[in-house]
C-alpha atoms as a PDB file:
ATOM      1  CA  UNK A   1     239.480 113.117 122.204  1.00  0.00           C
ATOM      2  CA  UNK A   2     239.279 115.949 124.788  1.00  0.00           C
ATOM      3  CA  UNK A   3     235.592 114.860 125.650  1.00  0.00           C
ATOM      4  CA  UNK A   4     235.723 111.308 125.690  1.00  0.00           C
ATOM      5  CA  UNK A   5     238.562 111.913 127.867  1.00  0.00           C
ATOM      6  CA  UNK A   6     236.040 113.384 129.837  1.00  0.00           C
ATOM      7  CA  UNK A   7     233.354 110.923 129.768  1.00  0.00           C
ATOM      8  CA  UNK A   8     235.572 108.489 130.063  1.00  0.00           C
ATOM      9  CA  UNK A   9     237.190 109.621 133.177  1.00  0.00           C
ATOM     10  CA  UNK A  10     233.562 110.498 134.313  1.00  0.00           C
ATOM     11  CA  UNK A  11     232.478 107.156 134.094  1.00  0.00           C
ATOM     12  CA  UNK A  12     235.601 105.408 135.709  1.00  0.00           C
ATOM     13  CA  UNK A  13     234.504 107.495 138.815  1.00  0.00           C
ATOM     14  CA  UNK A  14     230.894 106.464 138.261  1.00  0.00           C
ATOM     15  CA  UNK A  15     230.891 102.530 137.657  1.00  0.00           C
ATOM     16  CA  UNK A  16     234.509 101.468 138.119  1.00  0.00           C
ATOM     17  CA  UNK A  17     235.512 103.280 141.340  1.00  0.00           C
ATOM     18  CA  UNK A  18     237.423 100.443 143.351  1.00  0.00           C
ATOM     19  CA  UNK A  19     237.079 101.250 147.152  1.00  0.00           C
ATOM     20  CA  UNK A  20     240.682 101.836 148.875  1.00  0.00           C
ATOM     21  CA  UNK A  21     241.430  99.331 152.151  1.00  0.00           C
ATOM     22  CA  UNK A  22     243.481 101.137 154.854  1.00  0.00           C
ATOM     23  CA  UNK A  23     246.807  99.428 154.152  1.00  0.00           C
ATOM     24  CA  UNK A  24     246.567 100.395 150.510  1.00  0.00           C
ATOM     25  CA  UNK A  25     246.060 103.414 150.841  1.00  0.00           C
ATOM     26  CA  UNK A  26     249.181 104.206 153.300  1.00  0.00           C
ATOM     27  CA  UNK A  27     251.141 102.733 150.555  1.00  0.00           C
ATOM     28  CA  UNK A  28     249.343 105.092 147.832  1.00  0.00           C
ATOM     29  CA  UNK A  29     248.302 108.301 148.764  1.00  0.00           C
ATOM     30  CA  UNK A  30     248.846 110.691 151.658  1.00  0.00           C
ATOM     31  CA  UNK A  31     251.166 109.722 154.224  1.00  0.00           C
ATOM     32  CA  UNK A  32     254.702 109.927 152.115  1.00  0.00           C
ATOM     33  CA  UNK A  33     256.096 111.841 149.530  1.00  0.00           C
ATOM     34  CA  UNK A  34     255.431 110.944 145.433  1.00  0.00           C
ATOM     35  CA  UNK A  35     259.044 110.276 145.485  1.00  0.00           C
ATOM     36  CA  UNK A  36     258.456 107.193 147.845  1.00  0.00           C
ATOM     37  CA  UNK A  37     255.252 106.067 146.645  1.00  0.00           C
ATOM     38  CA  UNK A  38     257.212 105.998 143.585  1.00  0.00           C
ATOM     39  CA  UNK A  39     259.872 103.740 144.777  1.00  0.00           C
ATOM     40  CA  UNK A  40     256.893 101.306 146.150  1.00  0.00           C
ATOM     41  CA  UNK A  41     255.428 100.865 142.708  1.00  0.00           C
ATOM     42  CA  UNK A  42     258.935 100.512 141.581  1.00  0.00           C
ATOM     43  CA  UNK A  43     259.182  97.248 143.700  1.00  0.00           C
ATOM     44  CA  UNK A  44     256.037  96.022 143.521  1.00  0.00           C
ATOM     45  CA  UNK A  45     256.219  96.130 139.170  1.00  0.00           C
ATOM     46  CA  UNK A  46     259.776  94.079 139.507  1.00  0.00           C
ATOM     47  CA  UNK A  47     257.828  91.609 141.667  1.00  0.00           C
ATOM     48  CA  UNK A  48     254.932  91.957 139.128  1.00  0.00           C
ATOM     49  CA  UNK A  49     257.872  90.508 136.473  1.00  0.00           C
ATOM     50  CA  UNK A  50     257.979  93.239 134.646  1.00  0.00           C
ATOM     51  CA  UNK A  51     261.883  93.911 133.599  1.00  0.00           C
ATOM     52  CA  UNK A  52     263.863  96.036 135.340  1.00  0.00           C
ATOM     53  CA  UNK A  53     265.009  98.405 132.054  1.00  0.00           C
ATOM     54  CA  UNK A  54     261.335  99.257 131.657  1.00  0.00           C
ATOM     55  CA  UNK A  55     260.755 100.016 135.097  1.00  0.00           C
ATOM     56  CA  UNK A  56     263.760 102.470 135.099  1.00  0.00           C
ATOM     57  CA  UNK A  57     263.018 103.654 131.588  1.00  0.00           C
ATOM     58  CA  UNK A  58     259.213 104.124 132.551  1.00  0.00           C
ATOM     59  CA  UNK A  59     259.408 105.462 135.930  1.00  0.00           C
ATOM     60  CA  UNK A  60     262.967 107.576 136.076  1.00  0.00           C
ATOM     61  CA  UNK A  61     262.101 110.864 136.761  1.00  0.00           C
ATOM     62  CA  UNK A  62     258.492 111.136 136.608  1.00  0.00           C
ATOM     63  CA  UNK A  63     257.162 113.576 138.831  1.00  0.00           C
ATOM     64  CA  UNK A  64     253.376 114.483 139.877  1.00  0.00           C
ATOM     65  CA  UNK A  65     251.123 116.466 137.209  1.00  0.00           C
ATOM     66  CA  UNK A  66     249.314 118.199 139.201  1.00  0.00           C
ATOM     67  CA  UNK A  67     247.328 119.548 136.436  1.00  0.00           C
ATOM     68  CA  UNK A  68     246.326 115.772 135.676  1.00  0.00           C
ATOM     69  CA  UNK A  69     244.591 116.247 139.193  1.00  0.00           C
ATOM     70  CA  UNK A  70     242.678 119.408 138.741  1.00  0.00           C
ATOM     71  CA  UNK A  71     241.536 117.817 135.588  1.00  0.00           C
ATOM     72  CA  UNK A  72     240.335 115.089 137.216  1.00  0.00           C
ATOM     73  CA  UNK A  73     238.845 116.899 140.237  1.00  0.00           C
ATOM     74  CA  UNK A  74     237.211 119.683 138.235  1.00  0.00           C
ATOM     75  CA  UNK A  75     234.993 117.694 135.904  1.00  0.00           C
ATOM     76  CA  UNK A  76     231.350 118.425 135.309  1.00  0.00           C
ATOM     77  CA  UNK A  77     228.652 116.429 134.706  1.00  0.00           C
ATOM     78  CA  UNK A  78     227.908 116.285 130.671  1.00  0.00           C
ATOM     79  CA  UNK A  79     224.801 117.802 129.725  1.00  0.00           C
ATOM     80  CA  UNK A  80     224.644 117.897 125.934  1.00  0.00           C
ATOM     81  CA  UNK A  81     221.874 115.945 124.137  1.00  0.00           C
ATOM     82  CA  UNK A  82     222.339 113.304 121.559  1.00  0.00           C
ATOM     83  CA  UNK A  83     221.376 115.666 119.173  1.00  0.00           C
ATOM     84  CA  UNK A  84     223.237 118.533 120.206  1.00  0.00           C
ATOM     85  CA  UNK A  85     226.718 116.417 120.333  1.00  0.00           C
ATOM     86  CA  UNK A  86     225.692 114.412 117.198  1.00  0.00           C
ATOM     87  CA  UNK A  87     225.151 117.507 114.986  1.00  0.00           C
ATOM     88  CA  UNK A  88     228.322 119.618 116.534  1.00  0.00           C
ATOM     89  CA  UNK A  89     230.606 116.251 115.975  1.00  0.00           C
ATOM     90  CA  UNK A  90     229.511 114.310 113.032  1.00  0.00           C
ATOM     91  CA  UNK A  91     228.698 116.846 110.089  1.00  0.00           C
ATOM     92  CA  UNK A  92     232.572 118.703 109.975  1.00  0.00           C
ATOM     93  CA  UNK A  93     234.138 114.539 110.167  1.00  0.00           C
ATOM     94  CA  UNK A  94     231.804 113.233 107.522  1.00  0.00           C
ATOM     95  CA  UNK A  95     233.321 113.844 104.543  1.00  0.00           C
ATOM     96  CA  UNK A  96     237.130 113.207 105.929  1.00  0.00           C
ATOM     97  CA  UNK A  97     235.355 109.731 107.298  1.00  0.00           C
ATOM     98  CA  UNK A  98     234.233 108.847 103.877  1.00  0.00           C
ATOM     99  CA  UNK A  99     237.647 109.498 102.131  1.00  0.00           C
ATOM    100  CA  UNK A 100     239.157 106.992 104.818  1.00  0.00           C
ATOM    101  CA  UNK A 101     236.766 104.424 104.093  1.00  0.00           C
ATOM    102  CA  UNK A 102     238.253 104.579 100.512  1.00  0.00           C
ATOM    103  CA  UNK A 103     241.634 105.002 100.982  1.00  0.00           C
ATOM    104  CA  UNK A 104     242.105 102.059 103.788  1.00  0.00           C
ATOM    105  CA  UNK A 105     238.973 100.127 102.227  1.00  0.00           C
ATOM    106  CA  UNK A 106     241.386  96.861 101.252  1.00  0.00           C
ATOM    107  CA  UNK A 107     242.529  96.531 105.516  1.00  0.00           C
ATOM    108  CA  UNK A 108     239.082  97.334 105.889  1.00  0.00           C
ATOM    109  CA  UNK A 109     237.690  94.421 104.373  1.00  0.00           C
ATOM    110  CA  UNK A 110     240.293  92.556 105.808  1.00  0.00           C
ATOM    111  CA  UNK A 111     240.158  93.930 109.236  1.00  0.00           C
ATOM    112  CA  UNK A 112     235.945  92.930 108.702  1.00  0.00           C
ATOM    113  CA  UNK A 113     236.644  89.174 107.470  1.00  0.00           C
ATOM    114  CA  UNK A 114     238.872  88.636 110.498  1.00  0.00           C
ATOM    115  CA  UNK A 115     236.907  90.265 113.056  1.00  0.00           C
ATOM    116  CA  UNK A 116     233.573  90.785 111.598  1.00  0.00           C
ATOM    117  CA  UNK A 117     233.213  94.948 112.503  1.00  0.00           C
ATOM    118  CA  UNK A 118     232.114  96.774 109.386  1.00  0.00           C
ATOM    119  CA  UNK A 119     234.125  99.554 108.463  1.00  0.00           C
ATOM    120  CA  UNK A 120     232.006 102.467 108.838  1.00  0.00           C
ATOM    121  CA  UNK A 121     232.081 101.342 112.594  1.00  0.00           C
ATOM    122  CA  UNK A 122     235.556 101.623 112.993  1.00  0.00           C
ATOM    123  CA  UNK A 123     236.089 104.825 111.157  1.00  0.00           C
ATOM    124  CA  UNK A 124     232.882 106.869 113.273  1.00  0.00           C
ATOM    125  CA  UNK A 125     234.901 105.638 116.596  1.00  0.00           C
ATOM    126  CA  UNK A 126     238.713 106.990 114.831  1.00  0.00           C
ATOM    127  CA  UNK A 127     236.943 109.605 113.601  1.00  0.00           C
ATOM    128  CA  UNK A 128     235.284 110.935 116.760  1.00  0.00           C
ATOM    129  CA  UNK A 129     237.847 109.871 119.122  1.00  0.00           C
ATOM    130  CA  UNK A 130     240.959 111.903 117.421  1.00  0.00           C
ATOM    131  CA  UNK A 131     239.979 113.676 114.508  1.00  0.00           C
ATOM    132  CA  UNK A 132     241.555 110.257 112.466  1.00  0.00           C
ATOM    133  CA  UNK A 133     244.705 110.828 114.768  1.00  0.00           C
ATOM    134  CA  UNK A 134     245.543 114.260 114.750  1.00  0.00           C
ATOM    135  CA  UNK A 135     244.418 114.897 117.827  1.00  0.00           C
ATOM    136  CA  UNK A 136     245.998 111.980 120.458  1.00  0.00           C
ATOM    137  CA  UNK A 137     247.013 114.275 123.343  1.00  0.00           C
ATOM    138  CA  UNK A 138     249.965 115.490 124.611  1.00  0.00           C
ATOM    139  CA  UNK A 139     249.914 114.337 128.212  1.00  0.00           C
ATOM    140  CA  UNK A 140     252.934 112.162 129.119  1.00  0.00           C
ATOM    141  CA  UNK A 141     250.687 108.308 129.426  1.00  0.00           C
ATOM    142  CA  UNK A 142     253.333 107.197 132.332  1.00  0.00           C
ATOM    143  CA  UNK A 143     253.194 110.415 134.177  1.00  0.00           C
ATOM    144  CA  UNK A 144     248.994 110.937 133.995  1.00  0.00           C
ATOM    145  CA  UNK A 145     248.319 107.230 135.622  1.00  0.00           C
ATOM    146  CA  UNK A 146     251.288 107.641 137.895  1.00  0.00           C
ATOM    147  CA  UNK A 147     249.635 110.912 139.124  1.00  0.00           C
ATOM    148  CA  UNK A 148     246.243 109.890 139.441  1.00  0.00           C
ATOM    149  CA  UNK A 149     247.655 106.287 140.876  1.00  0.00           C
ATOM    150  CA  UNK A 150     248.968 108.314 143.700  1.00  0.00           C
ATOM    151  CA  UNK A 151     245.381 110.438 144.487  1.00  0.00           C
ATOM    152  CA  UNK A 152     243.196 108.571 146.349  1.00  0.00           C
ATOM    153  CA  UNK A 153     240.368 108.828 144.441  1.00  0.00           C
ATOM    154  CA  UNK A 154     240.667 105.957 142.301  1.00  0.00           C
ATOM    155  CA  UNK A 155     244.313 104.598 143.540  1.00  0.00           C
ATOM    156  CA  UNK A 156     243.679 101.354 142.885  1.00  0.00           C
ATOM    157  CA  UNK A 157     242.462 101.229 140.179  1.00  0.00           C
ATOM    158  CA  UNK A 158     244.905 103.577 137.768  1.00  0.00           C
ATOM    159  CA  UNK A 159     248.025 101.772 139.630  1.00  0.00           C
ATOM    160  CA  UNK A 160     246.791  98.728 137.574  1.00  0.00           C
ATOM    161  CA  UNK A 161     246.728 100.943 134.792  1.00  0.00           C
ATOM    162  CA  UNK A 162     250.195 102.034 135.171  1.00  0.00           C
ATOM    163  CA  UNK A 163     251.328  98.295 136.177  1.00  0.00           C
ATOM    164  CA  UNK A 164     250.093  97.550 132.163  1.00  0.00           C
ATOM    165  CA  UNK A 165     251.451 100.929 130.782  1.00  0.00           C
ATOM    166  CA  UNK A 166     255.095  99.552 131.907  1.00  0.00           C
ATOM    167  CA  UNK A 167     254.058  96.195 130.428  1.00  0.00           C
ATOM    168  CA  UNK A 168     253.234  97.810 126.966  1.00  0.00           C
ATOM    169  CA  UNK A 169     256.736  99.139 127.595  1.00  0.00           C
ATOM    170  CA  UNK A 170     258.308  96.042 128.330  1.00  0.00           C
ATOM    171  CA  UNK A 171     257.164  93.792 125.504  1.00  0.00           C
ATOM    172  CA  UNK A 172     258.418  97.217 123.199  1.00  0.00           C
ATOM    173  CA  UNK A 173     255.372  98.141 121.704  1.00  0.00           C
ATOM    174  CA  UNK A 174     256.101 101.421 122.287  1.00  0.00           C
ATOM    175  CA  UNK A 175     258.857 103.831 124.587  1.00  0.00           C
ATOM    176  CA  UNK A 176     257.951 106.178 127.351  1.00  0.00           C
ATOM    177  CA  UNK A 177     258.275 108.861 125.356  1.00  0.00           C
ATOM    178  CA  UNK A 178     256.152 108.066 122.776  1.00  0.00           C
ATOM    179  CA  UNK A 179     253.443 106.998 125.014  1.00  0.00           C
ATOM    180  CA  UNK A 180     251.599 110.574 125.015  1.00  0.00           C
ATOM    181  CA  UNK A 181     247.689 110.889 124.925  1.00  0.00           C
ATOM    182  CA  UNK A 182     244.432 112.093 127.081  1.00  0.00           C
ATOM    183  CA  UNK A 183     244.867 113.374 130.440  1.00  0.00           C
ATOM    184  CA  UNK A 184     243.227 110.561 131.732  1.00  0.00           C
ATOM    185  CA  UNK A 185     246.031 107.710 130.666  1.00  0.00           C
ATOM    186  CA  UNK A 186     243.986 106.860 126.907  1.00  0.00           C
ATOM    187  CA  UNK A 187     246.619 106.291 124.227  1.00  0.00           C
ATOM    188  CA  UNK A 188     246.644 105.886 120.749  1.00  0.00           C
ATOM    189  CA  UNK A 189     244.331 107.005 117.733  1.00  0.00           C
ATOM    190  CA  UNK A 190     241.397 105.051 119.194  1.00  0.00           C
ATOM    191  CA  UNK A 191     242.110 106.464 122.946  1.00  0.00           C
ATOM    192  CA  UNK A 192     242.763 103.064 124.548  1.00  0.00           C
ATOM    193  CA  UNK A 193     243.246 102.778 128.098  1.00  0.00           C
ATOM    194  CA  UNK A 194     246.689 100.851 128.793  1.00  0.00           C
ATOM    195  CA  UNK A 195     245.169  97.684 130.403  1.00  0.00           C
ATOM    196  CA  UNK A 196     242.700  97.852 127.115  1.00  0.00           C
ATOM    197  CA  UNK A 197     245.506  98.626 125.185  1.00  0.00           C
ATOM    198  CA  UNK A 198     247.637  94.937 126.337  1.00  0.00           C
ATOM    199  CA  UNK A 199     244.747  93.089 126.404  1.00  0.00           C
ATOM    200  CA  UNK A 200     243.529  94.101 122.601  1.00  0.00           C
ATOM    201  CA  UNK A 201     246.070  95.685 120.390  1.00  0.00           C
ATOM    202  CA  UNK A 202     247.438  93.792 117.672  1.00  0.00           C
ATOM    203  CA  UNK A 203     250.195  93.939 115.413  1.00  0.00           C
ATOM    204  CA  UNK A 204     247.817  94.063 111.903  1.00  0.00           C
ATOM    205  CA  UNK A 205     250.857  95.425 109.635  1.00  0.00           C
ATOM    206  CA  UNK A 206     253.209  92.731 110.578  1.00  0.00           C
ATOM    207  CA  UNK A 207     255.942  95.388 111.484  1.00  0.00           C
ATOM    208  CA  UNK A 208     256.629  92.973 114.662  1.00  0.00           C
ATOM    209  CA  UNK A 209     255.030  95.951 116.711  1.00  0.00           C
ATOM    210  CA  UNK A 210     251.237  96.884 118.326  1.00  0.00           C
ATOM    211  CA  UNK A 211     251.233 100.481 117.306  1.00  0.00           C
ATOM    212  CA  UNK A 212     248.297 102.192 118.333  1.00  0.00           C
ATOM    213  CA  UNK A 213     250.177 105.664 117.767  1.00  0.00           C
ATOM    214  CA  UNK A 214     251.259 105.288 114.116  1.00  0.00           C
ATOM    215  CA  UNK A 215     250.310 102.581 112.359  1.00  0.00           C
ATOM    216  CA  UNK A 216     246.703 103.133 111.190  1.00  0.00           C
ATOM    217  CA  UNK A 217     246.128  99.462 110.381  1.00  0.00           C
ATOM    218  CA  UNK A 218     246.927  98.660 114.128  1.00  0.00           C
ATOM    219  CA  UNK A 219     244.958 101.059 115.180  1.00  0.00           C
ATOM    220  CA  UNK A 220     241.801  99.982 113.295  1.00  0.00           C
ATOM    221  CA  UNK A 221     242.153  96.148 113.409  1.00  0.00           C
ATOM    222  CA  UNK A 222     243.009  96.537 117.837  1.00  0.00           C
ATOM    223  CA  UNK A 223     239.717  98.833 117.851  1.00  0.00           C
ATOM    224  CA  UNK A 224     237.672  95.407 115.935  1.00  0.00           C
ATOM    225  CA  UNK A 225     239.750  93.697 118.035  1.00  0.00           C
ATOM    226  CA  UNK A 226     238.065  95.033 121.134  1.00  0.00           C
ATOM    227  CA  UNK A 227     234.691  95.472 119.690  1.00  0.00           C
ATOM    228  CA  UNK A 228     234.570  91.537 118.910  1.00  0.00           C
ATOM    229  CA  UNK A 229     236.196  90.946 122.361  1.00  0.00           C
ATOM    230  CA  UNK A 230     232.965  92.060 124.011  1.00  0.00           C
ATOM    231  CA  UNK A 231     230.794  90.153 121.423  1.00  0.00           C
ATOM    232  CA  UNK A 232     230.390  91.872 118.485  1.00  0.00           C
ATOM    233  CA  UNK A 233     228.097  89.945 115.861  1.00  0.00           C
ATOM    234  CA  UNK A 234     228.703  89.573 112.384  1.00  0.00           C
ATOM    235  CA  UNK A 235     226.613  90.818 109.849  1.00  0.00           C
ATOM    236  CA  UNK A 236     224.026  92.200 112.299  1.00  0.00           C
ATOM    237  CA  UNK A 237     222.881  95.834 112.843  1.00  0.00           C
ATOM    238  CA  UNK A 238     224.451  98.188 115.258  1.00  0.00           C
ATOM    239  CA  UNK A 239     221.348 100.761 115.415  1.00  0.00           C
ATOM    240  CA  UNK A 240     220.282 101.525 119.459  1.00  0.00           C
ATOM    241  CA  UNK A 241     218.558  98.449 120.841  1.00  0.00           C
ATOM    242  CA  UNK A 242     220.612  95.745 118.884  1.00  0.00           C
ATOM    243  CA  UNK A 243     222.844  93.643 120.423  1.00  0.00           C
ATOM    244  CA  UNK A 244     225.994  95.244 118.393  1.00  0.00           C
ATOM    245  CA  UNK A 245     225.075  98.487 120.038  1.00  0.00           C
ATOM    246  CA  UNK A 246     224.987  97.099 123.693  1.00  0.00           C
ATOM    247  CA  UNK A 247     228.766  96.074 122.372  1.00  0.00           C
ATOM    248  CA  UNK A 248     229.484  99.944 121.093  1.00  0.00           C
ATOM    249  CA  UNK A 249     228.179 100.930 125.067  1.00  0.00           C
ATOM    250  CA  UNK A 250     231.554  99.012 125.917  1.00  0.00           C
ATOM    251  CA  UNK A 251     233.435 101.452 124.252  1.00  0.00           C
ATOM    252  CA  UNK A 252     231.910 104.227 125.820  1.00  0.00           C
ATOM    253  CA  UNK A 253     229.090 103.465 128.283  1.00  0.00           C
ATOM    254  CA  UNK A 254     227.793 107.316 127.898  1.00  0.00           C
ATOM    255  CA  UNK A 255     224.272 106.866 126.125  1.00  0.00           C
ATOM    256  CA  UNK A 256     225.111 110.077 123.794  1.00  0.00           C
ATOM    257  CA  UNK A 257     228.650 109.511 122.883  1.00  0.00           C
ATOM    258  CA  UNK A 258     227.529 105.467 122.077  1.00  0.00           C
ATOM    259  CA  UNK A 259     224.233 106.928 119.700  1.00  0.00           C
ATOM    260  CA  UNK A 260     226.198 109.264 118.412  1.00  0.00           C
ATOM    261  CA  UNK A 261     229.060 106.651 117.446  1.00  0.00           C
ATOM    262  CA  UNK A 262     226.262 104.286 115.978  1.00  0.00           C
ATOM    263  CA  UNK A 263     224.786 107.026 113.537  1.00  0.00           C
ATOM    264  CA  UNK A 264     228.001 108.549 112.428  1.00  0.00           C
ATOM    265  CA  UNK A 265     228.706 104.875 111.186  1.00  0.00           C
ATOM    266  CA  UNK A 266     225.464 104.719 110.071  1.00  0.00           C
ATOM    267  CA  UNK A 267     225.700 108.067 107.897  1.00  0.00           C
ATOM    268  CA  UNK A 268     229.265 106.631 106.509  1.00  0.00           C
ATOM    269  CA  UNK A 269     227.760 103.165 105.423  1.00  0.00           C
ATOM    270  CA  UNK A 270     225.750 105.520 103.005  1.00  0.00           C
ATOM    271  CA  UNK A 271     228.339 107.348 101.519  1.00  0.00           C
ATOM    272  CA  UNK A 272     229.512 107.111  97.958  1.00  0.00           C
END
């Protein structure tokens, strides 16, 4: 979780940096206090439509992290090799992958006859993303996009991201509070971003609720849900060079973390 956070972040700076125009950026970043930049986004997301008791439940005392920032600011390039990161991050998750496969095997075939992503596919991304969900981050979601909304760095772009995190809020998938995850605003057992995490999670368990957090049929069945969003073919091969691999690069567009991804699953299709 920790280092896709990382990568992630890494490449939101790299490909999907979203220039700032003067008037925007008076508005977000340097020339008032968080405290009115706050009170901006609070009019702009009632104008947006979104309700009024998740703006005040979102957005009531949230206050800069200005460890969020550092994070952000301090991050180095990543240097390890596929397989350096592949044999430090598959090996000690193999065996936990494998029982998982067994134990949610029936919403796995399900999850696979609705959206056509194997299994093994599904479980290498849960499995390498958060440990199978004990490790989502502690990072208040709300707070982390606010903050990095209000640096100038990438403004734009994570005030949409907060925009949708208030959304998620207002159509009660989930409350402020439980919205904790990556520094860099991912949620969830899969580490979605919250416009990713509107646009693809579903409600799999029928509980009347997209719980990314929690509910581990959610989680796997929004992460197919993505996968197939960006053209995921059924029944084909996901090895490097395939078109279903070109699909696992828009999970994570780092070369290494996508390789390694593709031959974890490959290593759990094998298992007994």
């Amino acid at each position: 979780m920790i280092l896709r956070s990382l990568l992630h972040a890494l490449l939101l700076g790299a490909s999907l940096f979203v220039p700032v125009s003067t008037a925007f950026a008076a508005a977000a970043c340097g020339s008032g206090s968080f405290e009115s930049w706050l009170g901006d986004v609070k009019t702009e997301a009632l104008g947006k439509g979104i309700s009024q008791r998740a703006i005040d439940a979102g957005l009531t005392g949230v206050t800069l992290d200005n460890s969020v920032l550092s994070r952000d600011r301090g991050q180095q390039v990543f240097k390890q090799s596929f397989e350096e990161f592949s044999n430090r991050m598959v090996p000690p998750r193999l065996q936990r992958g494998s029982d998982m496969l067994k134990r949610y095997g029936s919403v796995l075939g399900r999850i696979e006859q609705q959206y056509g992503v194997p299994g093994p596919v599904l479980v290498a991304i849960w499995g390498l993303e958060t440990d199978y969900g004990v490790n989502i981050g502690k990072f208040p979601t709300i707070r982390a996009v606010a903050s990095l909304a209000y640096d100038c760095r990438r403004a734009e772009l994570f005030r949409g991201e907060l925009m949708d995190a208030l959304r998620i809020v207002d159509r009660g998938d989930l409350t402020p509070a439980e919205m904790r995850g990556a520094w860099a605003g991912e949620i969830g057992q899969t580490q979605f971003m919250p416009s990713s995490y509107l646009k693809f999670a579903v409600d799999f368990d029928a509980n009347g609720k997209r719980d990314l957090l929690h509910s581990a049929p959610d989680v796997l069945a929004s992460t197919a849900n993505y996968l197939a969003g960006y053209g995921w073919k059924r029944d084909q091969d996901f090895a490097p060079g395939t078109a279903n691999f070109a699909v696992i690069q828009q999970w994570n567009k780092s070369d290494v973390y996508s390789r390694t991804i593709a031959y974890f699953a490959a290593q759990l299709a094998k298992q007994p």
